[in-house]
PDB file of N, CA and C in Angstrom:
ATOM      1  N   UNK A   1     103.827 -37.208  -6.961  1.00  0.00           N
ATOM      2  CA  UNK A   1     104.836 -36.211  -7.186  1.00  0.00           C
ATOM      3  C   UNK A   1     105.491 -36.410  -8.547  1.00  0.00           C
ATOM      4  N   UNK A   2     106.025 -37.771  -8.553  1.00  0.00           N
ATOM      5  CA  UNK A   2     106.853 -37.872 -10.229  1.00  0.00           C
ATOM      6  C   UNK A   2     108.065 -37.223 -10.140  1.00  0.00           C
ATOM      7  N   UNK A   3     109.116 -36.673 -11.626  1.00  0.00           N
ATOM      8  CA  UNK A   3     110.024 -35.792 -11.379  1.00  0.00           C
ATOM      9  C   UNK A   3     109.863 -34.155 -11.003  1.00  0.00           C
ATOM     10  N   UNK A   4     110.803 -34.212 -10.045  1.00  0.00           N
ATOM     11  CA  UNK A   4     111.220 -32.700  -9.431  1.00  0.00           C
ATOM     12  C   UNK A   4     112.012 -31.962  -9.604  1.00  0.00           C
ATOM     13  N   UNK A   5     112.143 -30.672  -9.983  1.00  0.00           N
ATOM     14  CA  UNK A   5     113.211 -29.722 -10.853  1.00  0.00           C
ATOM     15  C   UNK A   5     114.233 -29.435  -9.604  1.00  0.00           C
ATOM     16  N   UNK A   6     115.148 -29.244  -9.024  1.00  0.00           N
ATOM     17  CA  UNK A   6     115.458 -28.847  -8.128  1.00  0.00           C
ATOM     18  C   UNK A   6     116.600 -27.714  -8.801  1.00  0.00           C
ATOM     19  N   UNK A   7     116.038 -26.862  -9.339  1.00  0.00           N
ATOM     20  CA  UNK A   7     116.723 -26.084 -10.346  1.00  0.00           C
ATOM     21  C   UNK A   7     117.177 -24.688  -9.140  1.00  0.00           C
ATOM     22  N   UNK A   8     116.149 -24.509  -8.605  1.00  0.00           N
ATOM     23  CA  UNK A   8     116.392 -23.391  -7.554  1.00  0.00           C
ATOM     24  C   UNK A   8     117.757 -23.676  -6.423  1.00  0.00           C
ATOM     25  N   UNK A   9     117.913 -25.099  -6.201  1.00  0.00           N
ATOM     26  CA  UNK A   9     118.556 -25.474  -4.914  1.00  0.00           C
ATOM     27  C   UNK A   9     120.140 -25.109  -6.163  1.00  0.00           C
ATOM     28  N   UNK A  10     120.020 -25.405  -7.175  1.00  0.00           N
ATOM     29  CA  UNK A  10     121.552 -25.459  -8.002  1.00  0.00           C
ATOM     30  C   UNK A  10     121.863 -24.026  -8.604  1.00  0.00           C
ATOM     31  N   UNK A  11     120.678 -23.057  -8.738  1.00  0.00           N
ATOM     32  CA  UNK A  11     121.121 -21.414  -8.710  1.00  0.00           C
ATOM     33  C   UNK A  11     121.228 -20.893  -7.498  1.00  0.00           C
ATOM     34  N   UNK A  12     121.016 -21.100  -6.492  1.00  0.00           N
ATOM     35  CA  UNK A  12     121.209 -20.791  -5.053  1.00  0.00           C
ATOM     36  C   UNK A  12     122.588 -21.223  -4.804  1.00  0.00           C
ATOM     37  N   UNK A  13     123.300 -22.417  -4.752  1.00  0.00           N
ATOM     38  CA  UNK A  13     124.699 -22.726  -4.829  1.00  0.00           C
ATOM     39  C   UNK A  13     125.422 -22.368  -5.732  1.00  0.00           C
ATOM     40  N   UNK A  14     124.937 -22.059  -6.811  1.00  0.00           N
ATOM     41  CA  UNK A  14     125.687 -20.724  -8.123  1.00  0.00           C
ATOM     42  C   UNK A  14     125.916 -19.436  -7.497  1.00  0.00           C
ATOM     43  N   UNK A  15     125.177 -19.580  -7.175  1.00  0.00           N
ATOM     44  CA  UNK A  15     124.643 -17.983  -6.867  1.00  0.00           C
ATOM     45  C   UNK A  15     124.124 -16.833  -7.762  1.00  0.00           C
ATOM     46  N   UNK A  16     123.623 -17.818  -8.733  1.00  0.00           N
ATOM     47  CA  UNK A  16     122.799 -17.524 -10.054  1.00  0.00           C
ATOM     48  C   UNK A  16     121.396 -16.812 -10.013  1.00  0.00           C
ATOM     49  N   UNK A  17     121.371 -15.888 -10.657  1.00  0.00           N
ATOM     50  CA  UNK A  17     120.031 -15.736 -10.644  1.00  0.00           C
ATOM     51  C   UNK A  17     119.126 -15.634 -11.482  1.00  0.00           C
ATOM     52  N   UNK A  18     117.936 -15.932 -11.784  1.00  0.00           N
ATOM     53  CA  UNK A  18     117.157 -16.325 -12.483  1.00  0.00           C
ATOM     54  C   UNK A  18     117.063 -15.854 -14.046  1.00  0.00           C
ATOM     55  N   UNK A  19     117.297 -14.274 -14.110  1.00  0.00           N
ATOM     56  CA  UNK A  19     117.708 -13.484 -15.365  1.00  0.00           C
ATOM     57  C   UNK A  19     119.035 -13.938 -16.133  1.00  0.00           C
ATOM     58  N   UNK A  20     119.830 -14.051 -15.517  1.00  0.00           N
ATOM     59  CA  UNK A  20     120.984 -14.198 -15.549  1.00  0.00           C
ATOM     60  C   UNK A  20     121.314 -15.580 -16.064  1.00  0.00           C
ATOM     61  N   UNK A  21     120.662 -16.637 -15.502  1.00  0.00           N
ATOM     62  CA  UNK A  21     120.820 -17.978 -15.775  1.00  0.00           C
ATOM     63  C   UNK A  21     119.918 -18.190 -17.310  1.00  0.00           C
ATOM     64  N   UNK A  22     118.936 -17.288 -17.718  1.00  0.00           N
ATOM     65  CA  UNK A  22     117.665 -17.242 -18.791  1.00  0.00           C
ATOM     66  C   UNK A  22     118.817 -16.919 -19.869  1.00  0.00           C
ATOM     67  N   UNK A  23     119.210 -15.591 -19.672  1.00  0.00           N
ATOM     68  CA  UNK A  23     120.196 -15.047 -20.998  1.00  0.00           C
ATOM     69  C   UNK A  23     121.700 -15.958 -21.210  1.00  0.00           C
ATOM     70  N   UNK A  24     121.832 -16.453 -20.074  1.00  0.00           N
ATOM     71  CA  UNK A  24     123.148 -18.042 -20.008  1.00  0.00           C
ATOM     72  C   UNK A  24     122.879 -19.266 -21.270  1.00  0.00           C
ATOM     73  N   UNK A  25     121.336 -19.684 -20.878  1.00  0.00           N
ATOM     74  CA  UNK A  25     121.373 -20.335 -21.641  1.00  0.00           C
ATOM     75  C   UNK A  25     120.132 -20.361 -22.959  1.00  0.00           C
ATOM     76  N   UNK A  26     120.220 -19.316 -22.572  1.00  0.00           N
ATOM     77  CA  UNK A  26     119.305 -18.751 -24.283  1.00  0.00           C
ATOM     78  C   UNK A  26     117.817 -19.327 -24.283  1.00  0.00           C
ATOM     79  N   UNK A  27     117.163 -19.163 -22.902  1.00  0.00           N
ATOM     80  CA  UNK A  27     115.573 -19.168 -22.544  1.00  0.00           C
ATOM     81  C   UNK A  27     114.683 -18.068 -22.301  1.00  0.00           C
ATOM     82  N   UNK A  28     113.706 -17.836 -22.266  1.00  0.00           N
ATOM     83  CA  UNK A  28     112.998 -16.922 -21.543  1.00  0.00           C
ATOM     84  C   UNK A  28     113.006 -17.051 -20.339  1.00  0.00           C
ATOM     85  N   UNK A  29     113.094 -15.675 -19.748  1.00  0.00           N
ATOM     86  CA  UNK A  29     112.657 -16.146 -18.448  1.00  0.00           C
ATOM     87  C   UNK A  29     111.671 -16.835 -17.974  1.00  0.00           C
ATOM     88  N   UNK A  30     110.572 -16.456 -18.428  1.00  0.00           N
ATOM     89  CA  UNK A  30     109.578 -17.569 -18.427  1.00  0.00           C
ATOM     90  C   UNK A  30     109.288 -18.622 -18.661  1.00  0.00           C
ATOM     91  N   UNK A  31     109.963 -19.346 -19.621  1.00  0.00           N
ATOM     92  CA  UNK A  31     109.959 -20.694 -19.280  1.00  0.00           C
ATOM     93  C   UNK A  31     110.751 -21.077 -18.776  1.00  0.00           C
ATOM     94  N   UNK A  32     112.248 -20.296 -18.138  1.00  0.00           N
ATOM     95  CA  UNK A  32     112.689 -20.853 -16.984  1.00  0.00           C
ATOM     96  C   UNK A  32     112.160 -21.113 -15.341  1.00  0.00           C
ATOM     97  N   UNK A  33     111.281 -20.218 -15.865  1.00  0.00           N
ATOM     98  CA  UNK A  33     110.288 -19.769 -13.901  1.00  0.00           C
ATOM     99  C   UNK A  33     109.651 -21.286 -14.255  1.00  0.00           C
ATOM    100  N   UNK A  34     109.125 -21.511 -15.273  1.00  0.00           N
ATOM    101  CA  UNK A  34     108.105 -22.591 -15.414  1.00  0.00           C
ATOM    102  C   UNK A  34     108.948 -23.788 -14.997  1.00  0.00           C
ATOM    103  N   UNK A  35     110.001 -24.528 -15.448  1.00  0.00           N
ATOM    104  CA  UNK A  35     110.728 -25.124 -14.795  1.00  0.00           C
ATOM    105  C   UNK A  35     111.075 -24.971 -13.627  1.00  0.00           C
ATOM    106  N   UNK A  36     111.313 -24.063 -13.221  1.00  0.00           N
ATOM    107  CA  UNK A  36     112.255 -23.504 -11.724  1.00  0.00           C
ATOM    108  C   UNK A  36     111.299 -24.187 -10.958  1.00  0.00           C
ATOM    109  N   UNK A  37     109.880 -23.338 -11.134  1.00  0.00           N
ATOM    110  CA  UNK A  37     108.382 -24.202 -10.084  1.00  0.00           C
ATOM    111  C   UNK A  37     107.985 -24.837 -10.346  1.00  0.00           C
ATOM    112  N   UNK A  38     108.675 -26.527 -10.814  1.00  0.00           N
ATOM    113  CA  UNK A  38     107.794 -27.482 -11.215  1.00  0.00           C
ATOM    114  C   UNK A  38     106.715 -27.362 -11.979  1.00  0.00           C
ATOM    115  N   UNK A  39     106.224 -26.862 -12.920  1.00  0.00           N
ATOM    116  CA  UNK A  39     105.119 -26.887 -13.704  1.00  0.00           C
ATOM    117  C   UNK A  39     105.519 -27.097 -15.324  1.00  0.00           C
ATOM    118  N   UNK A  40     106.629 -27.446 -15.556  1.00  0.00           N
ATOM    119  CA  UNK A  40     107.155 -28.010 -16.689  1.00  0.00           C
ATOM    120  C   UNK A  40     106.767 -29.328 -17.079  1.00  0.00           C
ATOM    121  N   UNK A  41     106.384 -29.590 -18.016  1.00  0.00           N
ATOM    122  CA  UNK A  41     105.638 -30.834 -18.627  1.00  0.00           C
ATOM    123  C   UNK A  41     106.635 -31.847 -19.364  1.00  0.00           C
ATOM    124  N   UNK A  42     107.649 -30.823 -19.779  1.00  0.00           N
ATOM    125  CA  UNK A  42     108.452 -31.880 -20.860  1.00  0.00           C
ATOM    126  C   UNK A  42     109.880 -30.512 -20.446  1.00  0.00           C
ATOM    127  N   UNK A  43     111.486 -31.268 -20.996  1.00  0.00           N
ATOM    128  CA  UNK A  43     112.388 -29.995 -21.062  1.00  0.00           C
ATOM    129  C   UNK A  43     113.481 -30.735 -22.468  1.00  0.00           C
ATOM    130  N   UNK A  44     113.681 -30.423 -23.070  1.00  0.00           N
ATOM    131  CA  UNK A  44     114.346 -30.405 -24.455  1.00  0.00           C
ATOM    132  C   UNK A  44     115.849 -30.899 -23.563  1.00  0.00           C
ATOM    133  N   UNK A  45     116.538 -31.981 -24.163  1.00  0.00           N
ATOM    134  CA  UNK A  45     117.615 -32.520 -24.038  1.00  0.00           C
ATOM    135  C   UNK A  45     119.079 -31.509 -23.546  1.00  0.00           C
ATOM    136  N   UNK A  46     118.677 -30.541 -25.049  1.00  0.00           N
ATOM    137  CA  UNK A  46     119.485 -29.379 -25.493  1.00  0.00           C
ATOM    138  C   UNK A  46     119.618 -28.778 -24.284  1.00  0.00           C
ATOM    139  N   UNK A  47     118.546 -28.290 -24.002  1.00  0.00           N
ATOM    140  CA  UNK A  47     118.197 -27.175 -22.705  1.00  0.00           C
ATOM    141  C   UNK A  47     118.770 -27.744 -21.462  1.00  0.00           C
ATOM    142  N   UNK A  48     118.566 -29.009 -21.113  1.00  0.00           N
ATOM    143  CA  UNK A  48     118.701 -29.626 -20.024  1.00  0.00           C
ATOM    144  C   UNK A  48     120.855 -29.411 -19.920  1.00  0.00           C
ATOM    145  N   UNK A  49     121.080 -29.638 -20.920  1.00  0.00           N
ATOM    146  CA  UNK A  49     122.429 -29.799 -21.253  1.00  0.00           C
ATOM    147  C   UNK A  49     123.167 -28.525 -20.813  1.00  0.00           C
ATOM    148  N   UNK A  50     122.240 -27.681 -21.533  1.00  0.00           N
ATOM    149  CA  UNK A  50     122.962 -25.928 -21.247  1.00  0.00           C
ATOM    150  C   UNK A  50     122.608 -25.449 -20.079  1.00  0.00           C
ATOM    151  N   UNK A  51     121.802 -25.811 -19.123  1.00  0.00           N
ATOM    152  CA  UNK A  51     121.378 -25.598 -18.016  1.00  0.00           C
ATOM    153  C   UNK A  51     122.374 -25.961 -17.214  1.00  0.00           C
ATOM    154  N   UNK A  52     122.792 -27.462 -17.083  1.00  0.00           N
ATOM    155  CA  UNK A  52     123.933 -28.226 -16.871  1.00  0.00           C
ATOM    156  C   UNK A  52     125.572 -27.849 -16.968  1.00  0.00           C
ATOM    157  N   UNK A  53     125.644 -27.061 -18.303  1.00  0.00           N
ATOM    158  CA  UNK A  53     127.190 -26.557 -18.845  1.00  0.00           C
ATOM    159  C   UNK A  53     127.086 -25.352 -17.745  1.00  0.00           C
ATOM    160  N   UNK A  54     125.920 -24.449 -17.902  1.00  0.00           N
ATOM    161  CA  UNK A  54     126.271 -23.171 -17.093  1.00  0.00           C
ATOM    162  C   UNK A  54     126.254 -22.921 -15.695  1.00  0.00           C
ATOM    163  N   UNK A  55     125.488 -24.253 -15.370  1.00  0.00           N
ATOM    164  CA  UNK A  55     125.749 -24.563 -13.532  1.00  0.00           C
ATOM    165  C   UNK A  55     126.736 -25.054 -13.638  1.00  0.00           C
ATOM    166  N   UNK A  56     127.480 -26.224 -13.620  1.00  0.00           N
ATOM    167  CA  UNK A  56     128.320 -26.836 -13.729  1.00  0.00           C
ATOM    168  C   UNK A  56     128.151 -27.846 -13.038  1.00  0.00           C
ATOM    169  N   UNK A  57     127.314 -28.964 -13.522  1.00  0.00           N
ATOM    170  CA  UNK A  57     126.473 -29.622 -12.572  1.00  0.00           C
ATOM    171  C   UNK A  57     126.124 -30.921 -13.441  1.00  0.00           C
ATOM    172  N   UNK A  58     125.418 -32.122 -12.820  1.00  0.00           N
ATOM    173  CA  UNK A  58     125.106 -33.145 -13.967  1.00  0.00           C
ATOM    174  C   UNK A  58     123.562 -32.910 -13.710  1.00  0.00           C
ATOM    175  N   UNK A  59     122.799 -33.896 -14.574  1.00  0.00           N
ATOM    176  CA  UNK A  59     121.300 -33.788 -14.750  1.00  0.00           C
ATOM    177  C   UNK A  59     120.782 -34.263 -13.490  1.00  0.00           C
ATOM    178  N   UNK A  60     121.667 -35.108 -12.756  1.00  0.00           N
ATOM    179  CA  UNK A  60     120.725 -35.839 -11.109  1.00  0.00           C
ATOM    180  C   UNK A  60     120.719 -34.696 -10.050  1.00  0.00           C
ATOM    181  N   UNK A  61     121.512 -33.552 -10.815  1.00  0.00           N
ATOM    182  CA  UNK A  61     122.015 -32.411  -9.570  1.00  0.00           C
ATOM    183  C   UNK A  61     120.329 -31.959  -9.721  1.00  0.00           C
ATOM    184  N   UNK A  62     119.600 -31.633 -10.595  1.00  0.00           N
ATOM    185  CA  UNK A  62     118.371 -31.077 -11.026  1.00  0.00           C
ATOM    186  C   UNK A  62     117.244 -32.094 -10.589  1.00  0.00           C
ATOM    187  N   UNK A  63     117.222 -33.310 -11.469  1.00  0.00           N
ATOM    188  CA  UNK A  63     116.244 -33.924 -11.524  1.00  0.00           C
ATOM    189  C   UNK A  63     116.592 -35.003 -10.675  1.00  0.00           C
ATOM    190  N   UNK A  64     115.025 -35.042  -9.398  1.00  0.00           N
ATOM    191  CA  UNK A  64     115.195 -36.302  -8.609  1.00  0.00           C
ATOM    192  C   UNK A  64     113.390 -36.474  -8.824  1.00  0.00           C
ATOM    193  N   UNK A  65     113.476 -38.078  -8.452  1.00  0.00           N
ATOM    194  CA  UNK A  65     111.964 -38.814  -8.429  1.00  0.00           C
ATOM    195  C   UNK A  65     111.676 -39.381  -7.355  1.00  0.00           C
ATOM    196  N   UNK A  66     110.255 -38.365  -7.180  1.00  0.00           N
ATOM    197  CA  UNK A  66     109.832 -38.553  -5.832  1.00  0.00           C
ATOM    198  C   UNK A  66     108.501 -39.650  -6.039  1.00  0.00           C
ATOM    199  N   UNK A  67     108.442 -40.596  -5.347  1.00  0.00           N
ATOM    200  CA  UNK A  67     107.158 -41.429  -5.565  1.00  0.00           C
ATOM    201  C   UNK A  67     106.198 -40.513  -5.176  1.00  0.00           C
ATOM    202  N   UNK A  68     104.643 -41.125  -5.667  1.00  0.00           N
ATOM    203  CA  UNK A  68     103.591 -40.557  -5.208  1.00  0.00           C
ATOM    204  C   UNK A  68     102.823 -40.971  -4.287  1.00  0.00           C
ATOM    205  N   UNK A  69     102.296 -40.300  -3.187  1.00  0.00           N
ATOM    206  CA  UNK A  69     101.602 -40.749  -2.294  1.00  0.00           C
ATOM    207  C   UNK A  69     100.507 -41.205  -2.867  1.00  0.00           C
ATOM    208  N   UNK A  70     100.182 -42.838  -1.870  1.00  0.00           N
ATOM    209  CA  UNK A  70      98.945 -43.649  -2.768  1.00  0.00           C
ATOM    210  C   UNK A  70      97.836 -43.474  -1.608  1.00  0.00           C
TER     211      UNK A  70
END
């Protein structure tokens, strides 16, 4: 598994929605979907930060590490 975005569980308690959260913090929507569903490879400090300011939330609210099944 590795890290997990749990970006959906923290716009759901916003009550944010996906457009809305994109033009917040100055992304595409699309590479917010790409994050949102785990398929993000890397996320810019910056981004992580403004993601953070406009939830109102810290970075562990998002990112948790799940071991991998061996």
């Amino acid at each position: 598994m590795g890290i997990m975005v749990n970006l959906d569980v923290m716009m759901a308690k916003r009550k944010m929605g996906l457009g809305e959260l994109a033009e917040q913090v100055g992304i595409s929507n699309a590479n917010l979907s790409i994050l949102k569903n785990n398929k993000a490879k890397a996320i810019r400090f910056s981004t992580l930060e403004k993601i953070c300011e406009v939830l109102n939330c810290q970075p562990g609210d998002l990112l948790v590490y799940e071991e991998e099944d061996l």
